[in-house]
Each structure stands twice: as structure tokens, then as C-alpha cells.
PDB file of N, CA and C in Angstrom:
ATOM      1  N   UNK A   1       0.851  -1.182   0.000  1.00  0.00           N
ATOM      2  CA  UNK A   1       0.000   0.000   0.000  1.00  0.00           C
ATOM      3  C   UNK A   1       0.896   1.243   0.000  1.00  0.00           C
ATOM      4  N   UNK A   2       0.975   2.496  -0.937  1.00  0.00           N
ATOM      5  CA  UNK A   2       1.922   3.234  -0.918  1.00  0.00           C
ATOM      6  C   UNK A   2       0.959   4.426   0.375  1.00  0.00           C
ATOM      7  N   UNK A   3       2.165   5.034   0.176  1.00  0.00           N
ATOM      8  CA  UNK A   3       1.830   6.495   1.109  1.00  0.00           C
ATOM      9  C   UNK A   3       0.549   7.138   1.308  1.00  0.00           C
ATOM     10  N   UNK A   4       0.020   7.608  -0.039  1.00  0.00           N
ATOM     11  CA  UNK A   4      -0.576   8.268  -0.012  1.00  0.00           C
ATOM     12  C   UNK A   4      -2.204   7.200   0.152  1.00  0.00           C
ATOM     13  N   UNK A   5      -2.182   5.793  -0.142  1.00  0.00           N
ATOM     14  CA  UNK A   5      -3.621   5.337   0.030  1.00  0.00           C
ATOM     15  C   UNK A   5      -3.574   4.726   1.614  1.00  0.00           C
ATOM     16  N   UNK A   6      -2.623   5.031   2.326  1.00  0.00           N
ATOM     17  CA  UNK A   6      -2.267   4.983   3.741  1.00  0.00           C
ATOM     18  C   UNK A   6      -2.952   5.907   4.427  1.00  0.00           C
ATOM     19  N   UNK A   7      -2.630   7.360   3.880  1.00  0.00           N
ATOM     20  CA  UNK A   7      -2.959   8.358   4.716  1.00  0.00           C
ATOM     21  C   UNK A   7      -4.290   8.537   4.197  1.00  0.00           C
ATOM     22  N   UNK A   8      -4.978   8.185   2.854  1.00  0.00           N
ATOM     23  CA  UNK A   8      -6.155   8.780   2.711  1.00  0.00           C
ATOM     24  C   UNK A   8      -7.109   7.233   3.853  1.00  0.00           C
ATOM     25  N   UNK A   9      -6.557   6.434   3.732  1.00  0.00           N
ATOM     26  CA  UNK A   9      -7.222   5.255   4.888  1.00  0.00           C
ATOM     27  C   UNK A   9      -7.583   5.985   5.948  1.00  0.00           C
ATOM     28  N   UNK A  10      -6.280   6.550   7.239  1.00  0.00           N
ATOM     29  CA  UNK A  10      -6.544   7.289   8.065  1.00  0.00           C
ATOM     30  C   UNK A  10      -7.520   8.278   8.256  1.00  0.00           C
ATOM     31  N   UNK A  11      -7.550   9.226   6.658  1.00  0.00           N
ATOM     32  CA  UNK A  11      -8.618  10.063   6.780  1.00  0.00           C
ATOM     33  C   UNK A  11      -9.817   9.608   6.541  1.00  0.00           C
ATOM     34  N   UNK A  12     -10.375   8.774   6.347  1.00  0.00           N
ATOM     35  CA  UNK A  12     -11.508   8.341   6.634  1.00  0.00           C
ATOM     36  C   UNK A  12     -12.137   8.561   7.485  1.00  0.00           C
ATOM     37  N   UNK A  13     -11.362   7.798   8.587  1.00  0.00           N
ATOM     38  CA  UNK A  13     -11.302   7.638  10.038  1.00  0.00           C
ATOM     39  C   UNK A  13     -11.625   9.190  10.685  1.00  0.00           C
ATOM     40  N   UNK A  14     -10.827  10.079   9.945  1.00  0.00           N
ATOM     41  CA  UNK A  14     -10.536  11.192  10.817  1.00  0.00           C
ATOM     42  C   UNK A  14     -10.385  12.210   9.884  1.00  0.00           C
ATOM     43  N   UNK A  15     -11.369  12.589   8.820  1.00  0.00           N
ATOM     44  CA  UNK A  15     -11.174  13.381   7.933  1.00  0.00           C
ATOM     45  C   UNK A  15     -10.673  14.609   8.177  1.00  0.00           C
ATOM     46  N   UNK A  16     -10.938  15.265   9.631  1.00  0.00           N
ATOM     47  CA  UNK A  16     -10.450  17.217   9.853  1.00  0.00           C
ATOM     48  C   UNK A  16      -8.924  16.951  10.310  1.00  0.00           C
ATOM     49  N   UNK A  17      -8.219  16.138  10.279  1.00  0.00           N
ATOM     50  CA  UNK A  17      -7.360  15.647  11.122  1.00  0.00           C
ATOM     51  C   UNK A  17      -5.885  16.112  10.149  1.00  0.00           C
ATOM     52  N   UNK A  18      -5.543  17.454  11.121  1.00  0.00           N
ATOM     53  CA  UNK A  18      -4.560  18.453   9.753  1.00  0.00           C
ATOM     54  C   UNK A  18      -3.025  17.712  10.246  1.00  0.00           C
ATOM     55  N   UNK A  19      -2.379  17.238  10.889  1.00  0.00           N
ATOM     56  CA  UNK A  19      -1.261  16.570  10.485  1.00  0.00           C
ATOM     57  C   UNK A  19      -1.500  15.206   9.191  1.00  0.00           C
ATOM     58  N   UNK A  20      -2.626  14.425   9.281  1.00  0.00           N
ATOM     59  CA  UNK A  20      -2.770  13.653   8.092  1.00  0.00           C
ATOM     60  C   UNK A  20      -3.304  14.737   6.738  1.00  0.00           C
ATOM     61  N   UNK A  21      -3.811  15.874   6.908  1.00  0.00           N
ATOM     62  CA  UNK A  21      -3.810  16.555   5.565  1.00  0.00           C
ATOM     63  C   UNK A  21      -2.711  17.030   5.024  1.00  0.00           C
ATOM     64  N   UNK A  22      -2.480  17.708   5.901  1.00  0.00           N
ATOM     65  CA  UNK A  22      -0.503  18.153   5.601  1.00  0.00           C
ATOM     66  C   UNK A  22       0.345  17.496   5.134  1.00  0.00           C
ATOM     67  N   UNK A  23       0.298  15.657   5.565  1.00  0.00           N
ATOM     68  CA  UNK A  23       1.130  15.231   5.259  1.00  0.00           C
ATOM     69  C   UNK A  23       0.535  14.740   3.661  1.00  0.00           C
ATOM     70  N   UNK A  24      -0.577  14.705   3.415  1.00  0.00           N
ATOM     71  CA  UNK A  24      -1.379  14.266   2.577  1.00  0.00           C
ATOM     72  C   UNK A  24      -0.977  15.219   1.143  1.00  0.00           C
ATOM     73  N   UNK A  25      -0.839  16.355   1.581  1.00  0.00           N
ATOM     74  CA  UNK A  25      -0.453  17.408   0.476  1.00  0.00           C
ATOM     75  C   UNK A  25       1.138  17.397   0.067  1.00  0.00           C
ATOM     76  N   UNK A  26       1.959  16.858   1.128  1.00  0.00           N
ATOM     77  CA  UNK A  26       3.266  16.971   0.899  1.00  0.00           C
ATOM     78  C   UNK A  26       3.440  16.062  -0.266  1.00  0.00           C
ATOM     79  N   UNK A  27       2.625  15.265  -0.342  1.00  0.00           N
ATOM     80  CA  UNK A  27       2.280  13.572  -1.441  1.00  0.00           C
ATOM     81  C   UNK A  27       2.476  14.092  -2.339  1.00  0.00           C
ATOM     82  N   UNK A  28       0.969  15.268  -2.671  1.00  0.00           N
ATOM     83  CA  UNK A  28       0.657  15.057  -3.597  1.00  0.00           C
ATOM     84  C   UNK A  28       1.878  16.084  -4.714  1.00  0.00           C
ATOM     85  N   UNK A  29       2.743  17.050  -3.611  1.00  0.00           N
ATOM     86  CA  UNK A  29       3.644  17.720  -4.470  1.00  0.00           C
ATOM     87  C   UNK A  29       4.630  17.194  -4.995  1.00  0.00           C
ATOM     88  N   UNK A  30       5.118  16.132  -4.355  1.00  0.00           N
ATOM     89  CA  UNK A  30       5.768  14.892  -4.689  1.00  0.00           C
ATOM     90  C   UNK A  30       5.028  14.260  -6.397  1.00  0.00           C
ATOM     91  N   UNK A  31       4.312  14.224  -6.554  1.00  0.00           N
ATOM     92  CA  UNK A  31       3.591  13.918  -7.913  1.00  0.00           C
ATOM     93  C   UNK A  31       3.058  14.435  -8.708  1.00  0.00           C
ATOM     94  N   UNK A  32       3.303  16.043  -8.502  1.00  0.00           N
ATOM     95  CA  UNK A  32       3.011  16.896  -9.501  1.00  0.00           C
ATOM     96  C   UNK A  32       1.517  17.515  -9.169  1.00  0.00           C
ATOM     97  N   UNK A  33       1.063  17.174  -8.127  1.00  0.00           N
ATOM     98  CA  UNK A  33      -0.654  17.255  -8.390  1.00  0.00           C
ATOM     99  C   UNK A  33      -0.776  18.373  -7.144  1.00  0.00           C
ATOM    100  N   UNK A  34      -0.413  20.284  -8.210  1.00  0.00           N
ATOM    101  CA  UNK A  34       0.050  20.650  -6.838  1.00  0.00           C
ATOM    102  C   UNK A  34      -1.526  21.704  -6.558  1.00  0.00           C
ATOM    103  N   UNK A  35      -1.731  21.828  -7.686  1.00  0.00           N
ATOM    104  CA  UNK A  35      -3.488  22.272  -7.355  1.00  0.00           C
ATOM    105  C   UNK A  35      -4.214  21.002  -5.869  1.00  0.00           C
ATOM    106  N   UNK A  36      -4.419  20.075  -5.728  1.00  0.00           N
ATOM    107  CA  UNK A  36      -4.545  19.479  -4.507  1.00  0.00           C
ATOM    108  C   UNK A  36      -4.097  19.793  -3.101  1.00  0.00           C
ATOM    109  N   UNK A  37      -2.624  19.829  -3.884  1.00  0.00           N
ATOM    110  CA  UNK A  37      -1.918  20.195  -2.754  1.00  0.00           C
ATOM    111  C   UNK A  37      -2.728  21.700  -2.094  1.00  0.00           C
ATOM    112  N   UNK A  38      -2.595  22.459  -2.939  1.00  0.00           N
ATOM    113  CA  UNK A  38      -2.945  24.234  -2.155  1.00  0.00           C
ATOM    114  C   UNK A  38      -4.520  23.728  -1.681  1.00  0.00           C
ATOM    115  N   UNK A  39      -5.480  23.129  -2.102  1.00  0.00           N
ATOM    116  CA  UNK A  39      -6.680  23.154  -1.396  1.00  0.00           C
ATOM    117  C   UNK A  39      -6.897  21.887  -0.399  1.00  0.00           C
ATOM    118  N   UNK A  40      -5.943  21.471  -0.507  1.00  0.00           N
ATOM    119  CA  UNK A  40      -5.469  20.725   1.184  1.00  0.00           C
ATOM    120  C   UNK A  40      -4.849  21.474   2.245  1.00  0.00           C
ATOM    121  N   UNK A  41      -3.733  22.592   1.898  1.00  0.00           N
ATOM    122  CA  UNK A  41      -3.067  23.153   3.069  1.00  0.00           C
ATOM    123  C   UNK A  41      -4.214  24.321   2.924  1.00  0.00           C
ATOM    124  N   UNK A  42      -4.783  24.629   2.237  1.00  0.00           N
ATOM    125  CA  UNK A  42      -5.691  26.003   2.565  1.00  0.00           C
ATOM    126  C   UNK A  42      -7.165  25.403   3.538  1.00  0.00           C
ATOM    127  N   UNK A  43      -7.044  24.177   3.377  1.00  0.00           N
ATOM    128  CA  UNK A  43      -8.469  23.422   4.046  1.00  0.00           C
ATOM    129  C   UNK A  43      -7.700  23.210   6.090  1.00  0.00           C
ATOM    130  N   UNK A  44      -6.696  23.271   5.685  1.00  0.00           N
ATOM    131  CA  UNK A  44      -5.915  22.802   6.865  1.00  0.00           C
ATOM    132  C   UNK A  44      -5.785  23.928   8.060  1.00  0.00           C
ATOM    133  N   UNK A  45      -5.197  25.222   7.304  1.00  0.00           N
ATOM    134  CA  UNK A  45      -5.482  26.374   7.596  1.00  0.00           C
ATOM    135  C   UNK A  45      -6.779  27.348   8.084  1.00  0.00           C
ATOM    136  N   UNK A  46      -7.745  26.922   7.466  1.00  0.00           N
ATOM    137  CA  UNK A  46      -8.890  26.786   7.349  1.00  0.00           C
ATOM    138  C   UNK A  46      -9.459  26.490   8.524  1.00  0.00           C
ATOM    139  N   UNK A  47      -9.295  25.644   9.212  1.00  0.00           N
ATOM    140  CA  UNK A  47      -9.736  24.648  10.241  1.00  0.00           C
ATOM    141  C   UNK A  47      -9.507  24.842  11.240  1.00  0.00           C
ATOM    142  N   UNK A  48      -7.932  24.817  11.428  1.00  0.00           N
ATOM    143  CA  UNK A  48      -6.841  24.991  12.413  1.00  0.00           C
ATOM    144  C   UNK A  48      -5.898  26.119  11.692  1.00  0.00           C
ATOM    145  N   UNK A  49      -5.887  27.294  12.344  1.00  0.00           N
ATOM    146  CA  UNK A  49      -5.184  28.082  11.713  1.00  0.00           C
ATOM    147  C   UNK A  49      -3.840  28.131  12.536  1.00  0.00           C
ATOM    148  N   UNK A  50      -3.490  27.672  13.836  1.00  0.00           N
ATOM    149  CA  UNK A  50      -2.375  27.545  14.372  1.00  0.00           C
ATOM    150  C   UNK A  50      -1.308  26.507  13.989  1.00  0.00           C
ATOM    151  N   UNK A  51      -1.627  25.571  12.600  1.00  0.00           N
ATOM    152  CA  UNK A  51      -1.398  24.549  12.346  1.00  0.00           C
ATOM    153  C   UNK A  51       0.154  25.303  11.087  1.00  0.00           C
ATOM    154  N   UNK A  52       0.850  25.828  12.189  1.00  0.00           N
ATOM    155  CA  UNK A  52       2.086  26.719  11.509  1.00  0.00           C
ATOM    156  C   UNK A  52       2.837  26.241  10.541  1.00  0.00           C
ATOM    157  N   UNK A  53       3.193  24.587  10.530  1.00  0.00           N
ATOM    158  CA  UNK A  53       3.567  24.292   9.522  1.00  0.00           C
ATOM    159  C   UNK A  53       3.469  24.599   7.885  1.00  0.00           C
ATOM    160  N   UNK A  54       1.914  24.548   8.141  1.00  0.00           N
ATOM    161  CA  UNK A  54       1.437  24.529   6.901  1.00  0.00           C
ATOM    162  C   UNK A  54       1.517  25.676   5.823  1.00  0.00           C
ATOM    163  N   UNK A  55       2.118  26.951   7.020  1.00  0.00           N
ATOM    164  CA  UNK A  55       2.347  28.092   6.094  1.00  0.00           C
ATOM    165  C   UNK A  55       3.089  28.193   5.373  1.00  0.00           C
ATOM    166  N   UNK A  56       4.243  27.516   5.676  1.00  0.00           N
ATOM    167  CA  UNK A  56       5.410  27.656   4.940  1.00  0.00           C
ATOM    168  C   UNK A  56       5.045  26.381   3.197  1.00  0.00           C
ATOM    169  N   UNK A  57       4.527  25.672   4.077  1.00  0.00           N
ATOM    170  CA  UNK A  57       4.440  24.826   2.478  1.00  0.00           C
ATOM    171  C   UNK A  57       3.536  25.714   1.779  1.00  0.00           C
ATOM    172  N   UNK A  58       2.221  26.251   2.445  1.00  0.00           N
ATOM    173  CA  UNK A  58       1.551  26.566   1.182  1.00  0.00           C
ATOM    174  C   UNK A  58       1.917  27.957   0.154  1.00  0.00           C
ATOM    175  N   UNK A  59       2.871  28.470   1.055  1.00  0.00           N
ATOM    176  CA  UNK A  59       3.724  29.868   0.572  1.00  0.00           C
ATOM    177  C   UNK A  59       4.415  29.318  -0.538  1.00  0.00           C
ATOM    178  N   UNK A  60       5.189  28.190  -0.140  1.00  0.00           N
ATOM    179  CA  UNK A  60       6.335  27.910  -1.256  1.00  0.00           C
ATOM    180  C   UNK A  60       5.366  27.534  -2.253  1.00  0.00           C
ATOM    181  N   UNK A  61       4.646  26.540  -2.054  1.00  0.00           N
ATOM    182  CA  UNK A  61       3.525  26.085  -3.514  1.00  0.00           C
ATOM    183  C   UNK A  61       3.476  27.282  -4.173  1.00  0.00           C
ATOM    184  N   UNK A  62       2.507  28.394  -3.677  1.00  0.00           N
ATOM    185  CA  UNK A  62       2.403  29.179  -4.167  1.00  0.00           C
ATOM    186  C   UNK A  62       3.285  30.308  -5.074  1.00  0.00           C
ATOM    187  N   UNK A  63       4.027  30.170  -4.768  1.00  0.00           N
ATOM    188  CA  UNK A  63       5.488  30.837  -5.036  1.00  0.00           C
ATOM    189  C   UNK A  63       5.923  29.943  -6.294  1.00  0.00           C
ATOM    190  N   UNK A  64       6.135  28.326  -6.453  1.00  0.00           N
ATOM    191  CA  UNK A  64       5.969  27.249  -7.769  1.00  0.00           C
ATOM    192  C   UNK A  64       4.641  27.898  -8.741  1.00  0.00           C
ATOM    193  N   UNK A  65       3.698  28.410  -8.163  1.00  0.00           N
ATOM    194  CA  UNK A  65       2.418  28.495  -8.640  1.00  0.00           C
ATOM    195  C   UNK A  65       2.509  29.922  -9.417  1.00  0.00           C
ATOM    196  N   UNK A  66       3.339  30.909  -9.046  1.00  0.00           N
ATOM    197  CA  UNK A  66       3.996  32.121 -10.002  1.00  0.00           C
ATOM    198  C   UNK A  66       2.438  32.816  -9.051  1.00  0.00           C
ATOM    199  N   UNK A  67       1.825  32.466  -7.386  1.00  0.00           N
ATOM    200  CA  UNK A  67       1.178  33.606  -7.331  1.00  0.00           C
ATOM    201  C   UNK A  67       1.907  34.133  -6.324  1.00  0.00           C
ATOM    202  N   UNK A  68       2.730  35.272  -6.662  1.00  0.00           N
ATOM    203  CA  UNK A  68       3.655  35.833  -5.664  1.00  0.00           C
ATOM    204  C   UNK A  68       2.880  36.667  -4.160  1.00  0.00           C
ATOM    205  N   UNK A  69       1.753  36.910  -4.849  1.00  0.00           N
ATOM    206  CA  UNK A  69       1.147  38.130  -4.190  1.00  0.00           C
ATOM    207  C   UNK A  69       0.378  37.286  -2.951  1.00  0.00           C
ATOM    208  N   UNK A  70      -0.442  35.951  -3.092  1.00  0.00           N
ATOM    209  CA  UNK A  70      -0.606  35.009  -2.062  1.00  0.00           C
ATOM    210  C   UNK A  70       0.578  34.651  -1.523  1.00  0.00           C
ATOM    211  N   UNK A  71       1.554  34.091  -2.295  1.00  0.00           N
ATOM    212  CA  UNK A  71       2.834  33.609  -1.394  1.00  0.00           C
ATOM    213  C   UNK A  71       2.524  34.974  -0.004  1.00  0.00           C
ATOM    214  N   UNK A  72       3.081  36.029  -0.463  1.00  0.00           N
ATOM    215  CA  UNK A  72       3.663  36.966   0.358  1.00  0.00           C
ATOM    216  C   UNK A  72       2.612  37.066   1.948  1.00  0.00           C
ATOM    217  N   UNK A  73       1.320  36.844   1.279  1.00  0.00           N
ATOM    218  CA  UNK A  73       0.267  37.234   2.568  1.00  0.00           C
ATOM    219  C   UNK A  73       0.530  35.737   3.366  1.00  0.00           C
ATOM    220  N   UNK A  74       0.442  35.016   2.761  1.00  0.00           N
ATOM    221  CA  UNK A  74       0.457  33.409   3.972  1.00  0.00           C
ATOM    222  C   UNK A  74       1.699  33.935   4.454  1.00  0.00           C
ATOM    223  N   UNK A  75       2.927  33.780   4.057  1.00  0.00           N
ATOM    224  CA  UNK A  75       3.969  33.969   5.034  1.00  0.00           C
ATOM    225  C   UNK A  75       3.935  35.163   6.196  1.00  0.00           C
ATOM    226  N   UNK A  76       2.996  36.292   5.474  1.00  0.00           N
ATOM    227  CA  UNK A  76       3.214  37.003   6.956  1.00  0.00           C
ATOM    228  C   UNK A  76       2.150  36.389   7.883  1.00  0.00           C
ATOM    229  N   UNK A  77       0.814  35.967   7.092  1.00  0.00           N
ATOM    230  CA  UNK A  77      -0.340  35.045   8.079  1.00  0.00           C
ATOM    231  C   UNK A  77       0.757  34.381   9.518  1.00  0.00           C
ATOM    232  N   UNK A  78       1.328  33.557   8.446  1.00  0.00           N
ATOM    233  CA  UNK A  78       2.703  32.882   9.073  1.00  0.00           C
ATOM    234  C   UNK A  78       3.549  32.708  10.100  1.00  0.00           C
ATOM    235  N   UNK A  79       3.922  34.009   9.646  1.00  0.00           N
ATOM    236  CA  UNK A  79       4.640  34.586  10.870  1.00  0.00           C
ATOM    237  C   UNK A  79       3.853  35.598  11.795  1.00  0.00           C
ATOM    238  N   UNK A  80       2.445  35.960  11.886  1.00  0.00           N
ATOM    239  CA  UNK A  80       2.102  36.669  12.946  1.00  0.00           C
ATOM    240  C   UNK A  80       1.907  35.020  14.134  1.00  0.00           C
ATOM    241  N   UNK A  81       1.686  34.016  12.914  1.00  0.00           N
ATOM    242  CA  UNK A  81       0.927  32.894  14.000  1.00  0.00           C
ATOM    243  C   UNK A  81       2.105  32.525  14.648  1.00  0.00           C
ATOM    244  N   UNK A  82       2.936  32.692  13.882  1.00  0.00           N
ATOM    245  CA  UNK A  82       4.366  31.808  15.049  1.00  0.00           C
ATOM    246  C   UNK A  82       4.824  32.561  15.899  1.00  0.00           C
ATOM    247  N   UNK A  83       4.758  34.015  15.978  1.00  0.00           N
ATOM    248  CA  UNK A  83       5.243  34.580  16.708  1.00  0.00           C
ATOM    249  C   UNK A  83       4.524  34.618  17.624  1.00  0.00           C
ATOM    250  N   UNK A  84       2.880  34.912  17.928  1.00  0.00           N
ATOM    251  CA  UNK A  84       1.911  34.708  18.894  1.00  0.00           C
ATOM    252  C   UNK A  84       2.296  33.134  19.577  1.00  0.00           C
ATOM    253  N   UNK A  85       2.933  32.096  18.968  1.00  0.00           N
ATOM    254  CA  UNK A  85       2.473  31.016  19.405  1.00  0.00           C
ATOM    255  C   UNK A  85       4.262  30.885  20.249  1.00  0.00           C
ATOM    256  N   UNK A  86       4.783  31.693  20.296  1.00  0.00           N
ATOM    257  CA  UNK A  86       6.363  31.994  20.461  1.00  0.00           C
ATOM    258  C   UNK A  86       6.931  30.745  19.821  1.00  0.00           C
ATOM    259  N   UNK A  87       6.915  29.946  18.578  1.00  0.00           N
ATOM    260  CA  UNK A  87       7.469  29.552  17.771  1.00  0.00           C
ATOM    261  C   UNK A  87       8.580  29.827  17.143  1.00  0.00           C
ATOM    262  N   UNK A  88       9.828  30.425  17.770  1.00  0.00           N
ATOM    263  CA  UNK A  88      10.550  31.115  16.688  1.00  0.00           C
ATOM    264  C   UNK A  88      11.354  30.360  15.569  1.00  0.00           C
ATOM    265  N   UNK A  89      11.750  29.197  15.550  1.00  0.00           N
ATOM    266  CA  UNK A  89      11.942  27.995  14.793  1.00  0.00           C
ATOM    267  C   UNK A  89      11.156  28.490  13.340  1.00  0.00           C
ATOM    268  N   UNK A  90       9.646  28.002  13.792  1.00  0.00           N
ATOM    269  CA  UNK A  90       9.067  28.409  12.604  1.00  0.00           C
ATOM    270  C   UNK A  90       9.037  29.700  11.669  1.00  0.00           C
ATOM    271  N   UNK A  91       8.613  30.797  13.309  1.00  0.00           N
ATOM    272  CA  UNK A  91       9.313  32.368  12.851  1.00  0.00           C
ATOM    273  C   UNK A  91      10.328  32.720  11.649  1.00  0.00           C
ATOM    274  N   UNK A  92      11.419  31.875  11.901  1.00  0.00           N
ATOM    275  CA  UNK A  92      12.516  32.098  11.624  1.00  0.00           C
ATOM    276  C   UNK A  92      12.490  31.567  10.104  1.00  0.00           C
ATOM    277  N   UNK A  93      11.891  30.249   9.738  1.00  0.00           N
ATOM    278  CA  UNK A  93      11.907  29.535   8.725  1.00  0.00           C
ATOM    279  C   UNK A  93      11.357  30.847   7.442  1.00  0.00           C
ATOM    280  N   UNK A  94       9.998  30.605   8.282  1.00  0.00           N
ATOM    281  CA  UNK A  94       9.342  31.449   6.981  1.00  0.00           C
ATOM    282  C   UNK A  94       9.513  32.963   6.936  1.00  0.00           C
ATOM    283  N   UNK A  95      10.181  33.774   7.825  1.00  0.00           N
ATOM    284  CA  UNK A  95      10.778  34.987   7.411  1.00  0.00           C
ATOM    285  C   UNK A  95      11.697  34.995   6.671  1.00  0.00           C
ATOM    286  N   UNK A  96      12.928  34.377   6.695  1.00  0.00           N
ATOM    287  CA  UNK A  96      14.025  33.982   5.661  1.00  0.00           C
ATOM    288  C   UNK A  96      13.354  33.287   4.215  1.00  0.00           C
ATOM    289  N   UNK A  97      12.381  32.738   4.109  1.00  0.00           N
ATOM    290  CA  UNK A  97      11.657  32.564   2.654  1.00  0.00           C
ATOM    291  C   UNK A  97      10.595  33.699   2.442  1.00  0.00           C
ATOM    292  N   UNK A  98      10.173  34.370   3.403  1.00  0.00           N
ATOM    293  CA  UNK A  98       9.240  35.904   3.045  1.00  0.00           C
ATOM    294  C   UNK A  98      10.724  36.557   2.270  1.00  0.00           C
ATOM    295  N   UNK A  99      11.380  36.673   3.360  1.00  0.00           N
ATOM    296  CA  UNK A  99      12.909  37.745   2.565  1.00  0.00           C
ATOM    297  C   UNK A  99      13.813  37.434   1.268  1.00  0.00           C
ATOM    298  N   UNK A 100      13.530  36.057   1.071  1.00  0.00           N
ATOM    299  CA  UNK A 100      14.192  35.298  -0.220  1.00  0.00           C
ATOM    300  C   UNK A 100      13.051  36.310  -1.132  1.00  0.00           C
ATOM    301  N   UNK A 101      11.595  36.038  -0.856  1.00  0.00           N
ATOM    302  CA  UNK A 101      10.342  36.138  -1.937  1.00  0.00           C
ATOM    303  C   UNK A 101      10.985  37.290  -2.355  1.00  0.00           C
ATOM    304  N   UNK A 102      10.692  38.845  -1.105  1.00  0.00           N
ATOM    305  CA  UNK A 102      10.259  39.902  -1.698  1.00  0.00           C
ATOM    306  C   UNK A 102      11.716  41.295  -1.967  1.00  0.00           C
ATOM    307  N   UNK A 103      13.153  40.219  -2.030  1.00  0.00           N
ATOM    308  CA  UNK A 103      14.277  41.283  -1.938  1.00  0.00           C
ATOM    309  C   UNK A 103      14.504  40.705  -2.800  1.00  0.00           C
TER     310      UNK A 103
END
């Protein structure tokens, strides 16, 4: 059974369940299928908006996706959430890819 009919098993079980969506989207960028991908991490976000990981992937998608102008707003989404959540790890991640985006 590969990866991805693993994790969609789980979601069955547990469809709102944003570490199996997240990881679910990381799949599908892995295979090209990256339209999925953005309305998985935007469903994820969506839900659970403290779910910080997910900013940074759906920034970079977006950023593959040539929409610069979304990239730019998730990453600061991003980083207001990590910094409220004193995350600076994450902080740190996606400010250095906000600063790659917009210098």
C-alpha cells in the first residue's frame, strides 16, 4: 500500500485531522498534483489556523504556482501565527523565505 492510500485510509477515520492533511499534500507535491496540494493546506489552515507548519508549504507552492502576491500574505499570516504562538523555529523559517520572496 503506498503512502498516499495509507494516509487517505486514516482520513476516513478522521477526515479534519490536519497533520494527516498536511502530510497528505506533501504527497501530492511529490507527484506533480500541486493544485490538490494548495486546497489541502488552505483546508488545513482553514480549520486549524495555528497549524504553523502549513504556512510555509503553502507559501512555497504558491510561489511554484507564479502567485507571488498570495505567497507573500500566507507567510506574513505565518509569521504573525508563530510569533503569537512563540514559535521562533518556525518564525525564523518562513521569514528567511518571506525575505528570499520579496528582496
Amino acid at each position: 500500500m503506498d503512502r498516499i492510500t495509507r494516509i487517505q485510509a486514516f482520513l476516513e477515520q478522521n477526515p479534519k485531522d490536519s497533520f494527516l492533511r498536511h502530510a497528505l499534500a506533501l504527497e501530492y507535491i511529490k507527484l506533480g498534483q500541486l493544485n490538490d496540494a494548495k486546497t489541502l493546506f488552505l483546508a488545513v489552515l482553514s480549520d486549524n489556523p495555528d497549524y504553523i507548519g502549513s504556512y510555509y508549504h503553502l507559501a512555497k507552492l504558491l510561489e511554484t504556482l507564479e502567485e507571488r502576491d498570495a505567497a507573500i500574505q500566507w507567510y506574513e499570516k505565518g509569521m504573525e501565527t508563530a510569533k503569537k504562538a512563540g514559535d521562533t523555529h518556525a518564525l525564523n523559517e518562513l521569514r528567511a523565505a518571506y525575505e528570499d520572496l520579496i528582496f
